[in-house]
C-alpha atoms as a PDB file:
ATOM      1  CA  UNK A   1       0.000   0.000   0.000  1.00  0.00           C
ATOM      2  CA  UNK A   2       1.093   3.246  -0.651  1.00  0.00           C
ATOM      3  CA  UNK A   3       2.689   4.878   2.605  1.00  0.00           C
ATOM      4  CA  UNK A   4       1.540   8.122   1.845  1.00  0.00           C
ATOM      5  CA  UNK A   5      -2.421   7.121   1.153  1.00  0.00           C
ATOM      6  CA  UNK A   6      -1.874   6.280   5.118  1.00  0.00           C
ATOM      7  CA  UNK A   7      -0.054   9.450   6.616  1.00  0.00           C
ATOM      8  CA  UNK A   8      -2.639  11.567   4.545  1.00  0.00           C
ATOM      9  CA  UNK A   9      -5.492   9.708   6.488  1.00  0.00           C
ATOM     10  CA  UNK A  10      -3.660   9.906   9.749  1.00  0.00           C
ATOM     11  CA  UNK A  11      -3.070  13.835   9.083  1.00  0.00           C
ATOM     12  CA  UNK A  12      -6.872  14.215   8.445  1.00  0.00           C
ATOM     13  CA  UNK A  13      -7.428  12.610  11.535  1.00  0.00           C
ATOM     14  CA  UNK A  14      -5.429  14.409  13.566  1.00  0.00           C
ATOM     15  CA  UNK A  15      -7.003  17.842  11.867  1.00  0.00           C
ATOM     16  CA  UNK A  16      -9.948  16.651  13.557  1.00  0.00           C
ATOM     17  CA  UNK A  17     -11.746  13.087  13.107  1.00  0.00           C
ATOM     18  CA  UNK A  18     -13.172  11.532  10.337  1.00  0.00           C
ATOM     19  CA  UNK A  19     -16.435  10.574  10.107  1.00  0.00           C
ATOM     20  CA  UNK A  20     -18.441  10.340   6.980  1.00  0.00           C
ATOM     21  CA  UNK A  21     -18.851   8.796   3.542  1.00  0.00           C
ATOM     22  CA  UNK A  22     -16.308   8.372   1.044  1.00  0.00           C
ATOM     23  CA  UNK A  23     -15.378   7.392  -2.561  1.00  0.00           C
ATOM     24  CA  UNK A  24     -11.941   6.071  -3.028  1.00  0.00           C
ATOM     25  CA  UNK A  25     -10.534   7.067  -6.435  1.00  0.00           C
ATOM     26  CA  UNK A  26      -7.144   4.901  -7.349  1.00  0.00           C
ATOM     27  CA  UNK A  27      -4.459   6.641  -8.922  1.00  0.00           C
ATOM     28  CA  UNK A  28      -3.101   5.058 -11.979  1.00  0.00           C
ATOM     29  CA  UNK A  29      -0.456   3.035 -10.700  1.00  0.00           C
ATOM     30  CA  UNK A  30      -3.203   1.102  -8.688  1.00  0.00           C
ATOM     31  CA  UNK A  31      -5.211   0.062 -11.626  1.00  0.00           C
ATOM     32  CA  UNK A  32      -4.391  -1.646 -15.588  1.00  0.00           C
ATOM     33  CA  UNK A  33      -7.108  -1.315 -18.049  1.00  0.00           C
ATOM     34  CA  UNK A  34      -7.175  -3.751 -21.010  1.00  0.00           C
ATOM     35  CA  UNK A  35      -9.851  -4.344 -23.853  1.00  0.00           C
ATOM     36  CA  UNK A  36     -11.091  -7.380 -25.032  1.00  0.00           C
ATOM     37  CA  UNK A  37     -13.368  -8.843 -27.376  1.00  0.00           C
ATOM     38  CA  UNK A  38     -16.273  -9.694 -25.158  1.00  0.00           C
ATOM     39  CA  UNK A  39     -16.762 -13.310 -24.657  1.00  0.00           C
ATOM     40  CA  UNK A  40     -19.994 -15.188 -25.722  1.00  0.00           C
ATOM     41  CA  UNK A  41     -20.590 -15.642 -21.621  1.00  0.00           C
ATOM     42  CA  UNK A  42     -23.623 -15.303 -19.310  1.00  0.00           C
ATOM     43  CA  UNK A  43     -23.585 -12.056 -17.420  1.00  0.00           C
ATOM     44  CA  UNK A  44     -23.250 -14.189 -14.097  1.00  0.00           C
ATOM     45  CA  UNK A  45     -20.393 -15.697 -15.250  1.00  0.00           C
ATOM     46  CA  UNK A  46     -18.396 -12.745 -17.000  1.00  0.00           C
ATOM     47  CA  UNK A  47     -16.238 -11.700 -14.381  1.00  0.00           C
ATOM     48  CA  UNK A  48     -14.760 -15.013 -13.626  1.00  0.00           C
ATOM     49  CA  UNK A  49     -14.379 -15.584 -17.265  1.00  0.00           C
ATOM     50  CA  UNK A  50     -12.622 -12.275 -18.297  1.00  0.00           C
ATOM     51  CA  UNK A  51     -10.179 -12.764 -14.844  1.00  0.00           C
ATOM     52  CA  UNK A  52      -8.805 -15.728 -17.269  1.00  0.00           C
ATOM     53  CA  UNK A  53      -8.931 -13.671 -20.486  1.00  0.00           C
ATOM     54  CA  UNK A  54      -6.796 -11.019 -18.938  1.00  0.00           C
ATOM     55  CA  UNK A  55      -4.266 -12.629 -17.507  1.00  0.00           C
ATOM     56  CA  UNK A  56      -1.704 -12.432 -19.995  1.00  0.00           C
ATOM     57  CA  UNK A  57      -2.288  -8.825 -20.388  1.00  0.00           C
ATOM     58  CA  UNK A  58      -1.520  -7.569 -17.054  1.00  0.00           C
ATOM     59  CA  UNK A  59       0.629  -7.940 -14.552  1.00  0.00           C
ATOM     60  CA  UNK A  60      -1.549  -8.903 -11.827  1.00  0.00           C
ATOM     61  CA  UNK A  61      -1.498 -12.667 -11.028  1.00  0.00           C
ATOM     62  CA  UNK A  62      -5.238 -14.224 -11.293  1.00  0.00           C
ATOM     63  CA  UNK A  63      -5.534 -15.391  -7.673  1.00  0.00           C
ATOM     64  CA  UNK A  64      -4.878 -11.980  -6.028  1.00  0.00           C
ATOM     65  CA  UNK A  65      -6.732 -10.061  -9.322  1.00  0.00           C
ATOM     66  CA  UNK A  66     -10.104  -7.973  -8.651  1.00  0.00           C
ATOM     67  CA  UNK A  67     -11.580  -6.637 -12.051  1.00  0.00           C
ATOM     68  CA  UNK A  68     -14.453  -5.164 -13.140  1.00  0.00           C
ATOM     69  CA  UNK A  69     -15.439  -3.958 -16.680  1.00  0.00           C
ATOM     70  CA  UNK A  70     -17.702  -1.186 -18.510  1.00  0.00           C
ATOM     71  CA  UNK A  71     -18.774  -1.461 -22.596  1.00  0.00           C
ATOM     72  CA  UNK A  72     -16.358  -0.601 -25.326  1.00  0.00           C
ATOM     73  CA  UNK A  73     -17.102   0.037 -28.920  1.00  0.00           C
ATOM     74  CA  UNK A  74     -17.784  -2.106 -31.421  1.00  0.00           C
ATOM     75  CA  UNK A  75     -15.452  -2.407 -33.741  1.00  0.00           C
ATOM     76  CA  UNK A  76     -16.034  -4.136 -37.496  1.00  0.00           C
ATOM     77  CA  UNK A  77     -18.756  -5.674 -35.611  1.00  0.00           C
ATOM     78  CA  UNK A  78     -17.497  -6.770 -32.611  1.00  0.00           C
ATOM     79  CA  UNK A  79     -17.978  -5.641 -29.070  1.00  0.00           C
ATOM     80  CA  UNK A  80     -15.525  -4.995 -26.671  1.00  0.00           C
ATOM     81  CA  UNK A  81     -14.805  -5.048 -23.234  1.00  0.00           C
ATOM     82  CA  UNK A  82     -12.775  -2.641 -21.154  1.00  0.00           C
ATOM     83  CA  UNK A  83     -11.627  -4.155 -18.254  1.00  0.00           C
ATOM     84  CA  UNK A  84     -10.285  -2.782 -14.948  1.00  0.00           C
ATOM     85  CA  UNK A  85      -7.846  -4.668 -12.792  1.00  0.00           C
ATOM     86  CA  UNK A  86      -6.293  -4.312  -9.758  1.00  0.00           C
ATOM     87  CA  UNK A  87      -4.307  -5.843  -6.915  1.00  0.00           C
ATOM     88  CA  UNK A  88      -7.219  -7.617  -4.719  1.00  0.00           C
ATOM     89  CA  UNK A  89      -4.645  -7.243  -1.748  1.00  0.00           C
ATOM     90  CA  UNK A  90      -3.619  -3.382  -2.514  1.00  0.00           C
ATOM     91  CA  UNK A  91      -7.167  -2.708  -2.553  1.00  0.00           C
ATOM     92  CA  UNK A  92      -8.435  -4.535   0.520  1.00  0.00           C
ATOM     93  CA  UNK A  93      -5.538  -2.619   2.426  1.00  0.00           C
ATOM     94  CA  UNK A  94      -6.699   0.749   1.626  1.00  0.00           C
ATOM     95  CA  UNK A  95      -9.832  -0.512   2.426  1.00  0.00           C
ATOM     96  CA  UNK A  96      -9.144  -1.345   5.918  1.00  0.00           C
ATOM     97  CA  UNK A  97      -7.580   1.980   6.236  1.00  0.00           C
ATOM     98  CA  UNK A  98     -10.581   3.867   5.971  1.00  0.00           C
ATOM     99  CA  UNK A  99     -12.677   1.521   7.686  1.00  0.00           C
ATOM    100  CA  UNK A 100     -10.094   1.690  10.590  1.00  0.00           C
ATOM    101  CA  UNK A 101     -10.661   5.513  10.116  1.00  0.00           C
ATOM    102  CA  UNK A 102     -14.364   5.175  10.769  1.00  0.00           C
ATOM    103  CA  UNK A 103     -15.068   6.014   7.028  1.00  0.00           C
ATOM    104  CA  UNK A 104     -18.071   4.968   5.286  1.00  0.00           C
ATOM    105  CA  UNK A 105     -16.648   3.467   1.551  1.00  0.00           C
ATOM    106  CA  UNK A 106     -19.275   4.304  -0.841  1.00  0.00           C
ATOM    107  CA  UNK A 107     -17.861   3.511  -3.923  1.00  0.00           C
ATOM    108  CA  UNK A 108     -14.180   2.300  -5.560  1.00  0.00           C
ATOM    109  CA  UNK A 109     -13.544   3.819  -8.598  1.00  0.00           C
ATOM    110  CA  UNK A 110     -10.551   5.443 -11.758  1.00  0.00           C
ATOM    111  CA  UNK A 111      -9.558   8.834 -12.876  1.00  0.00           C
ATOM    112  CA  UNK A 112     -10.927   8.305 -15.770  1.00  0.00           C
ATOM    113  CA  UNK A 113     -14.409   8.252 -14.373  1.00  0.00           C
ATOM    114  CA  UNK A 114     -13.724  10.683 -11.978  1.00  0.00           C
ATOM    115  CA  UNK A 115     -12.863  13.228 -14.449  1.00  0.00           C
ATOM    116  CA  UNK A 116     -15.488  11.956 -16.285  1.00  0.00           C
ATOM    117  CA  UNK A 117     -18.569  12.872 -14.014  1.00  0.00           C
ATOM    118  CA  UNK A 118     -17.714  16.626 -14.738  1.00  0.00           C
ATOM    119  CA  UNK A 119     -18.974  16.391 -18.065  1.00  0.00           C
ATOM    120  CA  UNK A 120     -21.995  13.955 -16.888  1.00  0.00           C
ATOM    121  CA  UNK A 121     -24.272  16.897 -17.427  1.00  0.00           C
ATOM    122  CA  UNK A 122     -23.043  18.537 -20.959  1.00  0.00           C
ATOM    123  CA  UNK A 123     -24.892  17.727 -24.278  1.00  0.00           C
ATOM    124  CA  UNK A 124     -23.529  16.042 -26.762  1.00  0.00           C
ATOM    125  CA  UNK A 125     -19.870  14.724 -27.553  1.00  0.00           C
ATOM    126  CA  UNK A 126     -17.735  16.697 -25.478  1.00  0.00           C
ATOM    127  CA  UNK A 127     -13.280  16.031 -25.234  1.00  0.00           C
ATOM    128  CA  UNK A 128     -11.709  16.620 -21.483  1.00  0.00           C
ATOM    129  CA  UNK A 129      -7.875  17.074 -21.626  1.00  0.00           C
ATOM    130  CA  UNK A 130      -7.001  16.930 -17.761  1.00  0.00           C
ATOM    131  CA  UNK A 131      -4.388  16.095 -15.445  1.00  0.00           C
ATOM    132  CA  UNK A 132      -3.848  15.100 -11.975  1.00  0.00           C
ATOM    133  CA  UNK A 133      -0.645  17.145 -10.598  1.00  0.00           C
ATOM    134  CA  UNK A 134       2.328  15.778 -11.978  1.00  0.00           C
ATOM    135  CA  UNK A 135       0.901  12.397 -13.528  1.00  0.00           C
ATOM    136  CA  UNK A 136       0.196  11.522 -17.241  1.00  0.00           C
ATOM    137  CA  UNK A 137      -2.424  14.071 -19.369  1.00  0.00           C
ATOM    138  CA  UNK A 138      -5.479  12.205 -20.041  1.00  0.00           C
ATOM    139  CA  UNK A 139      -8.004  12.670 -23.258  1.00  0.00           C
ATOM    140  CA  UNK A 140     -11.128  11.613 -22.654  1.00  0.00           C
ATOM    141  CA  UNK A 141     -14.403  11.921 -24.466  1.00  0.00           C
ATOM    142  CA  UNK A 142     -17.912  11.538 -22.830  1.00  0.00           C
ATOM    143  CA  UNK A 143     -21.106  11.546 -24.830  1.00  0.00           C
ATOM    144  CA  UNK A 144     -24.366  11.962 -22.920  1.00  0.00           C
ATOM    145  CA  UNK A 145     -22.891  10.914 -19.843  1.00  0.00           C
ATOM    146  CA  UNK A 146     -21.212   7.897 -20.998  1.00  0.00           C
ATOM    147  CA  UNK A 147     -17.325   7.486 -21.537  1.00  0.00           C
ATOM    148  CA  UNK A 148     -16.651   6.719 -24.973  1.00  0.00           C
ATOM    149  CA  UNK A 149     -13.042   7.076 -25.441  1.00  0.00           C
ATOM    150  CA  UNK A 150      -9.930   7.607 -23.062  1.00  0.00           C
ATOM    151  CA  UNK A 151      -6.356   8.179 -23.479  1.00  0.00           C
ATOM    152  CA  UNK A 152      -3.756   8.420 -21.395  1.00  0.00           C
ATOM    153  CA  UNK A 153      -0.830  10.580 -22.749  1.00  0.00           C
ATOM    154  CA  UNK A 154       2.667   9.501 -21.527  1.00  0.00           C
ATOM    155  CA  UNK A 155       5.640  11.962 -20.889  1.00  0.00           C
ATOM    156  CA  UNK A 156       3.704  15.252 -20.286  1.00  0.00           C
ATOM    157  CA  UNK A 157       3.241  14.291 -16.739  1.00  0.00           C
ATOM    158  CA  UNK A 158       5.799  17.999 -16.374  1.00  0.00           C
ATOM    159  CA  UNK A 159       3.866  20.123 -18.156  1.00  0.00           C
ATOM    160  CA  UNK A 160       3.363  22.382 -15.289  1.00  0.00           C
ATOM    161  CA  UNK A 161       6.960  23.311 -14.816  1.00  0.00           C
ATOM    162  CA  UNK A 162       6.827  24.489 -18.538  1.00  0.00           C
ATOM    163  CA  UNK A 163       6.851  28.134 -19.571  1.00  0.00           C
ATOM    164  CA  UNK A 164       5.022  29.664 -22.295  1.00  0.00           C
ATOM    165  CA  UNK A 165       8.048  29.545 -24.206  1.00  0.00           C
ATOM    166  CA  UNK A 166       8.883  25.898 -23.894  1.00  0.00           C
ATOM    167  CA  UNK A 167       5.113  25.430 -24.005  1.00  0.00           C
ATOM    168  CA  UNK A 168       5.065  26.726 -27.631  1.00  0.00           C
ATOM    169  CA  UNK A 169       8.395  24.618 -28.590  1.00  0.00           C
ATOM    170  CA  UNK A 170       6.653  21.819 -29.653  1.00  0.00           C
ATOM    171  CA  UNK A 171       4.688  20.585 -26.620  1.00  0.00           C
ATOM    172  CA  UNK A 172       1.320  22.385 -27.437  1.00  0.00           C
ATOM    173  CA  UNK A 173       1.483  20.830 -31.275  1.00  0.00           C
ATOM    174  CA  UNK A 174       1.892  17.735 -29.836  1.00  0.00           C
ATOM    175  CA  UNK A 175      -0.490  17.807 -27.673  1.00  0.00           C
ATOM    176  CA  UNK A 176      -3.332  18.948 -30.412  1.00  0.00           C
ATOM    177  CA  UNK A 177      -1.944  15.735 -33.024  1.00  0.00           C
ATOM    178  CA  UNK A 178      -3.021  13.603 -29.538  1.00  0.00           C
ATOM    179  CA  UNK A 179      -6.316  15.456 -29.145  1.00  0.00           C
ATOM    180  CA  UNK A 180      -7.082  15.062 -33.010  1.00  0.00           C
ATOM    181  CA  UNK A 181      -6.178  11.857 -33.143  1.00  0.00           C
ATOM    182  CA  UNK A 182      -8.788  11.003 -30.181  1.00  0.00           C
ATOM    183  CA  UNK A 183     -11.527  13.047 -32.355  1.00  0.00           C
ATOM    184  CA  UNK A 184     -10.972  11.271 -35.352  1.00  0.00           C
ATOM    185  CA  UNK A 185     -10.839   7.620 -33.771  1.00  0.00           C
ATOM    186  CA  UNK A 186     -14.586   8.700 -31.871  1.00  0.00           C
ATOM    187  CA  UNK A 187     -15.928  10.423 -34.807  1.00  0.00           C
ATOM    188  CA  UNK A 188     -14.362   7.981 -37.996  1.00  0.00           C
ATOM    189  CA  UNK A 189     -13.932   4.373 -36.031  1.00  0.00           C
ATOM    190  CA  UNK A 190     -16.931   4.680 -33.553  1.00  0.00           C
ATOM    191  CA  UNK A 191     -18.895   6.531 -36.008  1.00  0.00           C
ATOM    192  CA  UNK A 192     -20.233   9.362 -33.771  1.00  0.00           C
ATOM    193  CA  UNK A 193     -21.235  12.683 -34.048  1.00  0.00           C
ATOM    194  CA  UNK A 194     -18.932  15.612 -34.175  1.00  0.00           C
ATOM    195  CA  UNK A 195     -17.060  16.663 -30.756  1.00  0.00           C
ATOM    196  CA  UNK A 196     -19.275  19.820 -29.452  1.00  0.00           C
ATOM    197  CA  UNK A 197     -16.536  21.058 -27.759  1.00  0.00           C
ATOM    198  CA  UNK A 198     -12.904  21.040 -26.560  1.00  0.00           C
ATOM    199  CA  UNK A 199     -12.680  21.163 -22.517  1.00  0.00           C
ATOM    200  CA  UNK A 200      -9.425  21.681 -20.390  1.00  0.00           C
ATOM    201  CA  UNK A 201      -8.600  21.278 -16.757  1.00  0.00           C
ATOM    202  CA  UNK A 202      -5.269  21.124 -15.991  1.00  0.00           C
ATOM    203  CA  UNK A 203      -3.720  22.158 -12.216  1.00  0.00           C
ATOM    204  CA  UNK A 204      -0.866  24.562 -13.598  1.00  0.00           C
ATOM    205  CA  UNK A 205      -0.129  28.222 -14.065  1.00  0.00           C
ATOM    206  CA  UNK A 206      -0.266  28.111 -17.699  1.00  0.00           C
ATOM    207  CA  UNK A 207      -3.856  26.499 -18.081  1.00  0.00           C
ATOM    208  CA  UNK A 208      -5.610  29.720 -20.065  1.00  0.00           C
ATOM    209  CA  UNK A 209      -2.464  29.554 -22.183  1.00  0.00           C
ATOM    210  CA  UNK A 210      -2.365  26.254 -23.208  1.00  0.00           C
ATOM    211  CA  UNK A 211      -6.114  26.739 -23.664  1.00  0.00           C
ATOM    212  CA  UNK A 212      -5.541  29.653 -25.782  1.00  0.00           C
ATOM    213  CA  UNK A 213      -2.742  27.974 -28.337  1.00  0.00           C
ATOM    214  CA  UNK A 214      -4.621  24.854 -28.380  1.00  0.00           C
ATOM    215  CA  UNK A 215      -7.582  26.870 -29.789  1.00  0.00           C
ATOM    216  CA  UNK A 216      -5.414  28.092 -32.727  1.00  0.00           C
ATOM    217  CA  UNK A 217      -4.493  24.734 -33.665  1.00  0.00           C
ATOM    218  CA  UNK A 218      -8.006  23.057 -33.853  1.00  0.00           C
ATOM    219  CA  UNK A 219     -11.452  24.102 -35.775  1.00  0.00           C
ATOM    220  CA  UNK A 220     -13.407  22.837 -32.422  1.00  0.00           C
ATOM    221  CA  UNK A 221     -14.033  24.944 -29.467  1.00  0.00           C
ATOM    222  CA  UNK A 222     -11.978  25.480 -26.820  1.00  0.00           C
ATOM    223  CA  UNK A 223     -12.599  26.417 -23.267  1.00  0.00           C
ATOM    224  CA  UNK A 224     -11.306  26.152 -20.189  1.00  0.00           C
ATOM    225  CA  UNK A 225     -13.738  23.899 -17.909  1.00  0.00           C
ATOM    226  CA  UNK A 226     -16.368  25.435 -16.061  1.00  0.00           C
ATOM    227  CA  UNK A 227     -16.740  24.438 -12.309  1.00  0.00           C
ATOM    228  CA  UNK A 228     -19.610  25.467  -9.884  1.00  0.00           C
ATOM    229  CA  UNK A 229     -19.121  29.006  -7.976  1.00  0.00           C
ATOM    230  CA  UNK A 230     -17.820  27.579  -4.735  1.00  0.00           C
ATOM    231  CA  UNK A 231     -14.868  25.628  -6.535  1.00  0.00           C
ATOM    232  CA  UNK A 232     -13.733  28.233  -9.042  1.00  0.00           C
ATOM    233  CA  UNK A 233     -10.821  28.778  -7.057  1.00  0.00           C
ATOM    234  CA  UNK A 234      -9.842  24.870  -6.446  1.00  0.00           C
ATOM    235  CA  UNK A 235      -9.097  23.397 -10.118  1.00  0.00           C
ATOM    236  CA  UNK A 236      -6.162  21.724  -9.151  1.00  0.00           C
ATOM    237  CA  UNK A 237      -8.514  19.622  -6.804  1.00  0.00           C
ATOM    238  CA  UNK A 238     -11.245  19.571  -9.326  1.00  0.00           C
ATOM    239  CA  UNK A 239     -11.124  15.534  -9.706  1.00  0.00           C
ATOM    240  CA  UNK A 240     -12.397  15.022  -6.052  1.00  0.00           C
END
């Protein structure tokens, strides 16, 4: 378990107590997500089935695996599964930390649904480029509510500690090949309406910027993502 998932519940207990209910969101390096062609299984017997499926694709041994899945697209005809998998060990230790905590686990759950909620109420096909601090950018589109498409963009987890200088070297054209390429893989391969709009949320200094260059390179909208009143001032905590 991670040492410092502990001392941060210890610190908020110290603060004052802890009582109440509580969602635990894994970071990335607590989770693998893989997709599969979805067996020809009954739904009561999926889970056990894809745990086999998977095996070879992760690095989490079978006996100490806990998975769970959501719908992928179909592709040439076939559906697909994305599945989720984590440590079953890992997981029941963080577990018992809350519980030991006197918190009330509502739900487990990934970034990638996290940051996906805060588009659960836009219309339409709608791209989120986000970021927790100092981990890998993510791309994800969410239609209606439901997560269509994710990607999570490797070696930009720095992109804070970049000026608007080295921001324009290069890293901002990258970054709008990556979002086009997620556009026309939801729009081309998934056969889906055109994105509505481009939204950002990242937790650095530059965020308007980014927003701003991003918006020259791209025919789609671009704006920076809108949060309710009370949390304008909190984006770089705007995944919990």
């Amino acid at each position: 378990i991670n040492d410092d998932f502990i001392s941060a519940l210890e610190s908020l207990h110290n603060v004052g107590g802890l009582s109440a209910g509580c969602e635990l969101i894994l970071s990335s390096k607590h989770y693998q997500i893989v997709q599969v062609d979805k067996p020809n299984l009954p739904d009561n017997e999926l889970l056990a089935g894809l745990k086999w499926q998977v095996k070879d694709l992760v690095t989490i041994p079978p006996e100490d695996m806990v998975l769970d899945y959501f719908d992928g697209p179909n592709l040439a005809g076939v559906d697909k599964l994305n599945v989720v998998c984590a440590q079953q060990s890992k997981i029941k230790n963080m577990v018992n930390a809350l519980h030991k905590e006197s918190l009330s686990l509502k739900s487990i759950s990934t970034e990638e649904f996290s940051f996906s909620h805060l588009l659960q109420n836009a219309e339409g096909a709608q791209l989120l480029i986000c970021q927790q601090p100092n981990e890998d950018v993510l791309i994800l589109i969410v239609r209606d509510g439901q997560l269509f498409s994710y990607r999570r963009l490797r070696g930009m987890a720095n992109i804070g500690s970049r000026s608007p200088d080295e921001l324009s070297m290069g890293l901002i054209d990258t970054l709008s090949v990556e979002i086009q390429k997620s556009i026309d893989f939801f729009e081309r391969q998934l056969k889906q309406p055109p994105v509505k709009n481009i939204n950002v949320l990242l937790p650095v200094e530059n965020e308007a910027f980014i927003a701003r260059k991003l918006a020259e390179n791209t025919h789609v909208s671009v704006e920076l993502l809108v949060l309710p009143d009370e949390y304008s001032n909190d984006r770089s905590y705007a995944a919990v």
